[in-house]
Protein backbone atom coordinates (compact mmCIF):
# COMPACT_ATOMS: atom_id res chain seq x y z
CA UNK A 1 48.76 16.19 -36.53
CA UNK A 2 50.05 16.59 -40.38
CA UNK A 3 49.83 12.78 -40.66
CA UNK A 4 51.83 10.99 -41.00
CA UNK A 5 54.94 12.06 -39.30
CA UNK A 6 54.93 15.51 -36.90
CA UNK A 7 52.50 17.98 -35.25
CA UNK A 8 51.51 21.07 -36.91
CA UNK A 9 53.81 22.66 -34.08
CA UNK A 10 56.78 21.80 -36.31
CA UNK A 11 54.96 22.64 -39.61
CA UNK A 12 57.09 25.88 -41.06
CA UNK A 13 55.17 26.61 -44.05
CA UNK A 14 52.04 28.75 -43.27
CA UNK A 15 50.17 27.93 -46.51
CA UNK A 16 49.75 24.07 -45.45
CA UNK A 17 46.82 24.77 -43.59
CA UNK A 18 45.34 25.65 -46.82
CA UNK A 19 46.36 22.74 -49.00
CA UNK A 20 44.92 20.39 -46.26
CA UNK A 21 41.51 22.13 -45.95
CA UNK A 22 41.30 21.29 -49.89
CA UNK A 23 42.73 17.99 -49.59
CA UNK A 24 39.76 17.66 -46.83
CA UNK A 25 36.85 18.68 -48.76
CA UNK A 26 38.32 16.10 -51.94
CA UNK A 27 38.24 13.42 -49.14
CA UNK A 28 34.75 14.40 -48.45
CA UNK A 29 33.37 14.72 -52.04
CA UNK A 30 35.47 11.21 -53.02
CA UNK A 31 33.33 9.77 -49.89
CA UNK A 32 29.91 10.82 -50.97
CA UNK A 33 30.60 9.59 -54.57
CA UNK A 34 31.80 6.43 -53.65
CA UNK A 35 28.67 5.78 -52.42
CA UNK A 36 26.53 6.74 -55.19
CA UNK A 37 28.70 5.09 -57.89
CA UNK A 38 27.64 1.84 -59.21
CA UNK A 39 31.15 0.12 -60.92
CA UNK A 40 31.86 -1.96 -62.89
CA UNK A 41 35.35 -2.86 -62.45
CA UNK A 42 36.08 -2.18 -58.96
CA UNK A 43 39.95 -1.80 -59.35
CA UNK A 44 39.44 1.40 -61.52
CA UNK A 45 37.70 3.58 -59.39
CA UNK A 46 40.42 2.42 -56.32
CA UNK A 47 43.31 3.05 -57.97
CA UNK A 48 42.76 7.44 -58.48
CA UNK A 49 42.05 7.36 -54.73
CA UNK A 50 45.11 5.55 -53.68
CA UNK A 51 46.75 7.67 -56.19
CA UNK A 52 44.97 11.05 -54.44
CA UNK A 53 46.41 9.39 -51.24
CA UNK A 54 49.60 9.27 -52.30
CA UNK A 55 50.15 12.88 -53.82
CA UNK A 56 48.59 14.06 -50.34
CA UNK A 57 51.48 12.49 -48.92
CA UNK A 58 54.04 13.94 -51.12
CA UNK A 59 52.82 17.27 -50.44
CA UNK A 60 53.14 16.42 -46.55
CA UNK A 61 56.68 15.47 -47.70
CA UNK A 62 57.59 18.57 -49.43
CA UNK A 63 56.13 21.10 -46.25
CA UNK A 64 59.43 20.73 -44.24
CA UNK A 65 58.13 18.35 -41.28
CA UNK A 66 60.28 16.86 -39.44
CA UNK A 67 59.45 13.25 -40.06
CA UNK A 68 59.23 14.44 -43.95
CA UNK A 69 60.77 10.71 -44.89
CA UNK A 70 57.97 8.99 -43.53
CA UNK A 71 55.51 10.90 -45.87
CA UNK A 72 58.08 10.40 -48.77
CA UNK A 73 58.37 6.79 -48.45
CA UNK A 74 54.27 6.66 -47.93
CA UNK A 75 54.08 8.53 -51.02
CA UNK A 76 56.31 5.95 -52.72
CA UNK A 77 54.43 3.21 -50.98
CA UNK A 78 50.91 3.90 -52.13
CA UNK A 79 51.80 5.49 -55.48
CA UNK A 80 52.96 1.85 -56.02
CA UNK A 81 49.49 0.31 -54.70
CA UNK A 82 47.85 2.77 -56.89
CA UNK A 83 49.55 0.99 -60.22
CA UNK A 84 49.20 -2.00 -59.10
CA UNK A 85 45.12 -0.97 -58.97
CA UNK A 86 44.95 0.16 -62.21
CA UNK A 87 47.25 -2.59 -64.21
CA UNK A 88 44.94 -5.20 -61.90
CA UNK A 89 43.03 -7.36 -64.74
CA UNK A 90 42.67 -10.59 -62.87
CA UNK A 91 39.66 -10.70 -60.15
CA UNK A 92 37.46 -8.32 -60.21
CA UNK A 93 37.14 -7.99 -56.32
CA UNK A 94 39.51 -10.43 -54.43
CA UNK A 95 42.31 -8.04 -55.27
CA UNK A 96 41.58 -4.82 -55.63
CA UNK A 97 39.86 -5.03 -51.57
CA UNK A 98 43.20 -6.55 -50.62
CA UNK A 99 45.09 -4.10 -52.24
CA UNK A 100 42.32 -1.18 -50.70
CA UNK A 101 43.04 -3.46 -47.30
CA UNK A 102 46.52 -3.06 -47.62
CA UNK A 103 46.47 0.73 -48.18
CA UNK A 104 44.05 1.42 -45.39
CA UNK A 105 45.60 -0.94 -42.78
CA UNK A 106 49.28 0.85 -43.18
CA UNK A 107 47.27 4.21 -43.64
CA UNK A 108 45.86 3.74 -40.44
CA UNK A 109 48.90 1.98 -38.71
CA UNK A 110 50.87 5.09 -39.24
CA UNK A 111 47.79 7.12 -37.65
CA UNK A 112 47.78 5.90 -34.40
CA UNK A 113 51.93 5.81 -34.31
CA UNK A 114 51.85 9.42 -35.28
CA UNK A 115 49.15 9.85 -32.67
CA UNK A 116 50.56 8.67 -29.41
CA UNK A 117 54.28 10.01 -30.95
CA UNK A 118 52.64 14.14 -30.43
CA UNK A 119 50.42 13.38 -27.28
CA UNK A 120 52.38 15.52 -25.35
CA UNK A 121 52.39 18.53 -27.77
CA UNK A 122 49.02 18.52 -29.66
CA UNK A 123 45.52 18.55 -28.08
CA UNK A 124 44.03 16.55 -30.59
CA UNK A 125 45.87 13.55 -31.24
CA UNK A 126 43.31 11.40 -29.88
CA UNK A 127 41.28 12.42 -32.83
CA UNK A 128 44.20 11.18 -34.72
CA UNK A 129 44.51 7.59 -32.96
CA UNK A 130 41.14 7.29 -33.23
CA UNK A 131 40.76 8.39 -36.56
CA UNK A 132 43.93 5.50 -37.40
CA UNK A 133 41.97 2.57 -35.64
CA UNK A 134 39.07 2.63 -37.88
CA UNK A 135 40.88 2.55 -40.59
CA UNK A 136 43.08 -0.18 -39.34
CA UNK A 137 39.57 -2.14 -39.10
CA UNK A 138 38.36 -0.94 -42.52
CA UNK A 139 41.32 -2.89 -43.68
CA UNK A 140 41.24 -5.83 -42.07
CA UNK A 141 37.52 -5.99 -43.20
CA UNK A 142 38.50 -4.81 -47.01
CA UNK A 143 41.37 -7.38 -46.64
CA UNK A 144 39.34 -10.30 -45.13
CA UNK A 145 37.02 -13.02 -47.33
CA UNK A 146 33.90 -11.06 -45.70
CA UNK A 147 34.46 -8.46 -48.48
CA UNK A 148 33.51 -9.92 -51.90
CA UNK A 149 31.35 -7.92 -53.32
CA UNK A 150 31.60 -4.99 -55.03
CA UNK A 151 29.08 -2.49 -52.65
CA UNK A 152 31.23 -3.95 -49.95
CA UNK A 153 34.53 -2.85 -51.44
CA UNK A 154 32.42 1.07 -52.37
CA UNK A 155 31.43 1.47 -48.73
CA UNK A 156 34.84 0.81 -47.93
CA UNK A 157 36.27 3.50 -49.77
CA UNK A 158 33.75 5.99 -48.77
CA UNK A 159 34.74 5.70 -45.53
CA UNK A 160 37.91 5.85 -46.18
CA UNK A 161 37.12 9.34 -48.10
CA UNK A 162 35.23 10.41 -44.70
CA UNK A 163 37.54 9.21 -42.48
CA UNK A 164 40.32 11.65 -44.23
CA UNK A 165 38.29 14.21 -45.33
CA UNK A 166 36.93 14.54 -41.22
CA UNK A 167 41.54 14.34 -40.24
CA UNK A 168 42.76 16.85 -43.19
CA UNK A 169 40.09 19.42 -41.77
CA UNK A 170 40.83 19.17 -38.42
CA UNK A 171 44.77 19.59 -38.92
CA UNK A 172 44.12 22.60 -41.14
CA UNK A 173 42.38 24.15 -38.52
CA UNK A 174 44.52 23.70 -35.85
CA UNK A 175 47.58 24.75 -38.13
CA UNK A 176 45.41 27.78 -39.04
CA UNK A 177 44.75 28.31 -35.27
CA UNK A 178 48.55 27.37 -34.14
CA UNK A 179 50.18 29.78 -36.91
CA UNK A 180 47.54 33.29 -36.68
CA UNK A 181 48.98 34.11 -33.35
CA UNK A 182 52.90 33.20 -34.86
CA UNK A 183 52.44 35.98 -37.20
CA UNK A 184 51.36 39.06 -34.54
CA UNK A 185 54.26 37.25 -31.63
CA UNK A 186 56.55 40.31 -32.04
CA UNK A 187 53.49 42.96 -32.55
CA UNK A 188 52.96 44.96 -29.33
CA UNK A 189 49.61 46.87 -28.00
CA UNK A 190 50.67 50.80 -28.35
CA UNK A 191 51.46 51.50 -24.59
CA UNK A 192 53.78 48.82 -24.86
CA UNK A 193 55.21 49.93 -28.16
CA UNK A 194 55.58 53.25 -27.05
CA UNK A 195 57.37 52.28 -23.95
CA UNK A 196 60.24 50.38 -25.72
CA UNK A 197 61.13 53.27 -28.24
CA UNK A 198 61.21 55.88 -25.38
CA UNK A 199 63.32 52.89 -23.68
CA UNK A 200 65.63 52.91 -27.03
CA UNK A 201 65.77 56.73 -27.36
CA UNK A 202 67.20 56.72 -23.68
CA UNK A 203 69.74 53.94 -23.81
CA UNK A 204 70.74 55.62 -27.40
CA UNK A 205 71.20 59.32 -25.84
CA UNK A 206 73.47 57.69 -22.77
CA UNK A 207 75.40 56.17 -24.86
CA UNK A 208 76.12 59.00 -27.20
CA UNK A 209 76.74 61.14 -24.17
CA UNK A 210 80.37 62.05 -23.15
CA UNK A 211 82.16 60.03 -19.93
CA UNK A 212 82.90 61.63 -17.01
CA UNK A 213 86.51 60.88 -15.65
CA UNK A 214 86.46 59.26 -12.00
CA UNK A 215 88.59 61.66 -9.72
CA UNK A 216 90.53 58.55 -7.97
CA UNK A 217 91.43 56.05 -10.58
CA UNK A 218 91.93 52.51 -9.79
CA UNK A 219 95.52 51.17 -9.01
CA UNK A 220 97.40 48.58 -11.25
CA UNK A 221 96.52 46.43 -8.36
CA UNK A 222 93.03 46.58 -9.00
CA UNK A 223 92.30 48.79 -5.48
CA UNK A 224 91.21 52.36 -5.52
CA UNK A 225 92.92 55.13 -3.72
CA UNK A 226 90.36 56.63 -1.25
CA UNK A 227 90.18 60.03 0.13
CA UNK A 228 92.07 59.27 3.42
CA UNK A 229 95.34 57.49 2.17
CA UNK A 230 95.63 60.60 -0.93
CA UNK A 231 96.10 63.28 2.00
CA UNK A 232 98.28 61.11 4.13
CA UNK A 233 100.94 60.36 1.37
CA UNK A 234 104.30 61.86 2.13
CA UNK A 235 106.29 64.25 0.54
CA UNK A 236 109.87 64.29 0.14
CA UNK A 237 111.32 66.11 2.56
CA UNK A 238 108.72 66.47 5.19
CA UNK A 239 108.85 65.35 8.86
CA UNK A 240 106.02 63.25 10.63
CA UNK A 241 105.00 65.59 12.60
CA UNK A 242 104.17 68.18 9.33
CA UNK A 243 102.65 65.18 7.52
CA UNK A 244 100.42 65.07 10.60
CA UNK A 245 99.64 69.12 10.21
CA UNK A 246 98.76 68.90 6.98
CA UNK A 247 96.87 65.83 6.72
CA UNK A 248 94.65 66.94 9.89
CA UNK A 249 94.22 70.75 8.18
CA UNK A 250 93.52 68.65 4.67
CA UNK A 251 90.60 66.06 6.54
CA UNK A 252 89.20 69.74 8.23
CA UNK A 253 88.77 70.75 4.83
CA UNK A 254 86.75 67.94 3.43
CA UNK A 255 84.62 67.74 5.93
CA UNK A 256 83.74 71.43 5.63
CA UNK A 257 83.56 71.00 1.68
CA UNK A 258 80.69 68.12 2.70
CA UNK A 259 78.86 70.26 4.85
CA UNK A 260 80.11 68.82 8.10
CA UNK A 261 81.43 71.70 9.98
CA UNK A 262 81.66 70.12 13.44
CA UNK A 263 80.34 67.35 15.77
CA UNK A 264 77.76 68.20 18.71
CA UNK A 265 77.91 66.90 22.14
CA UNK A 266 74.76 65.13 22.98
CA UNK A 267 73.15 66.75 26.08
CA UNK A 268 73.61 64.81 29.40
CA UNK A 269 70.39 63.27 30.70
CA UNK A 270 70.19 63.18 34.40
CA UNK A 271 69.34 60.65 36.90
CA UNK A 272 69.62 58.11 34.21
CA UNK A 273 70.16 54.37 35.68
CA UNK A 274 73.67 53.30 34.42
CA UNK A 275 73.42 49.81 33.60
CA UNK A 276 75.75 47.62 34.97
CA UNK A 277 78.05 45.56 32.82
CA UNK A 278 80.00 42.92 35.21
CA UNK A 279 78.52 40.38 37.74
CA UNK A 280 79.82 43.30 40.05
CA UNK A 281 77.90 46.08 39.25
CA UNK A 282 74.63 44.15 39.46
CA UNK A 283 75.53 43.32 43.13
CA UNK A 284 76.19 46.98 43.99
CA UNK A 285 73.44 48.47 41.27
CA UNK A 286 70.20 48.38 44.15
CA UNK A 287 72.67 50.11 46.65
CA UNK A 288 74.08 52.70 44.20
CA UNK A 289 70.02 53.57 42.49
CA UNK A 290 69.04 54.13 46.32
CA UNK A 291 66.19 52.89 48.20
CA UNK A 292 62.98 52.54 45.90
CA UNK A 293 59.71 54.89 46.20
């Protein structure tokens, strides 16, 4: 919502949020004294506030937004209104409420654009749409023959004043609220903290620690050589039948190196029913259990 042009999700600079809550309470103090002042010439007490308008949006500009041409070329746009408001000596209404009309109608025009353009990433820009269709209708009223007098055009600007003094704060509030937790994102509670350096220490000593050589190393092929085909390589000169010997005698002593020093017969269970496995033996199995208690 850093009208006009981007959310304060894309704002970069954290001090912003502190500009605008300035640039807020000026809006609100140039709203109250529009309304107590009693002018004379009409056109120079418009002009400074176009003029504030238009170094709010240079400011916007210069904050690294991503839409920061929009606020340049608003600058540029009401910087020009603002001269035009002070070298006005012709009416001394009809023009300076257009020219407030004009201000206020684009002002507000770029509002509600801005508005619907960061629905989906900032809660408030309703505030923002709704803040840019009054203001849109304070111009068209400023702009239109119903505004000819001078208290008409002062009322106009006040609540213009209010109308961005009531935006500004809002946006530097939620860019105050959106960048606090920014700062502490990479700032863990102490377990945590604690956790991830003994996690560091760890992964620092295993890597510093020496490698242990694999006993079978991998072929060129890219297969290993396991335990089985090492012991049953021949040597030159030997027969089968001594490749056999010493294979067998070489398995023996593995498996007594593992702790395996021989297999055990499972005991015999008697007068088990052997079930049958063939259309066969289920035809004979009644007559071969015997006859039934």
């Amino acid at each position: 919502m850093l009208s006009s042009g981007s959310s304060p999700l894309t704002v970069k600079r954290g001090s912003m949020w502190g500009f605008l809550m300035f640039a807020g309470a000026a809006w609100l103090a140039i709203g109250w004294a529009m309304l107590r002042l009693e002018p004379t010439n009409v056109a120079a007490v418009a002009g400074p506030v176009v003029l504030f308008g238009a170094v709010c949006e240079l400011v916007r500009a210069l904050a690294g937004t991503r839409m920061w041409w929009l606020n340049a070329g608003l600058a540029v746009l009401f910087a020009a209104t603002g001269v035009l408001l002070l070298t006005d000596e012709g009416s001394s209404f009809a023009g300076p409420a257009a020219l407030v009309g004009w201000y206020l109608m684009v002002r507000g025009a770029m509002d509600v654009a801005v508005g619907i353009m960061t629905r989906g990433s900032d809660r408030v820009w309703s505030l923002l749409v709704t803040v840019g269709v009054l203001e849109t209708g304070l111009g068209f009223f400023a702009a239109s023959p119903f505004s000819r007098a001078a208290d008409l055009v002062m009322v106009v600007l006040g609540a213009l004043g209010v109308l961005r003094a009531v935006a500004d704060l809002v946006t530097a509030l939620r860019l105050r609220e959106v960048a606090a937790p920014r700062r502490d994102v990479l700032e863990l509670p102490a377990e945590r903290a604690a956790g991830v350096q003994g996690y560091s220490a760890g992964l620092a000593d295993s890597e510093g620690a020496p490698r242990v050589r694999a006993r079978h190393r991998a072929r060129s092929g890219g297969s290993t050589v396991t335990a089985v085909e090492a012991v049953s390589e021949s040597r030159p000169g030997e027969s089968f039948h001594d490749r056999v010997v010493r294979t067998t005698a070489d398995l023996d002593a593995m498996l007594a190196q593992a702790g395996i020093t021989g297999s055990r017969s499972a005991p015999v269970e008697r007068d088990v029913p052997v079930v049958p496995d063939s259309p066969e033996g289920v035809e004979l199995a009644p007559e071969k259990r015997g006859p039934s208690r």
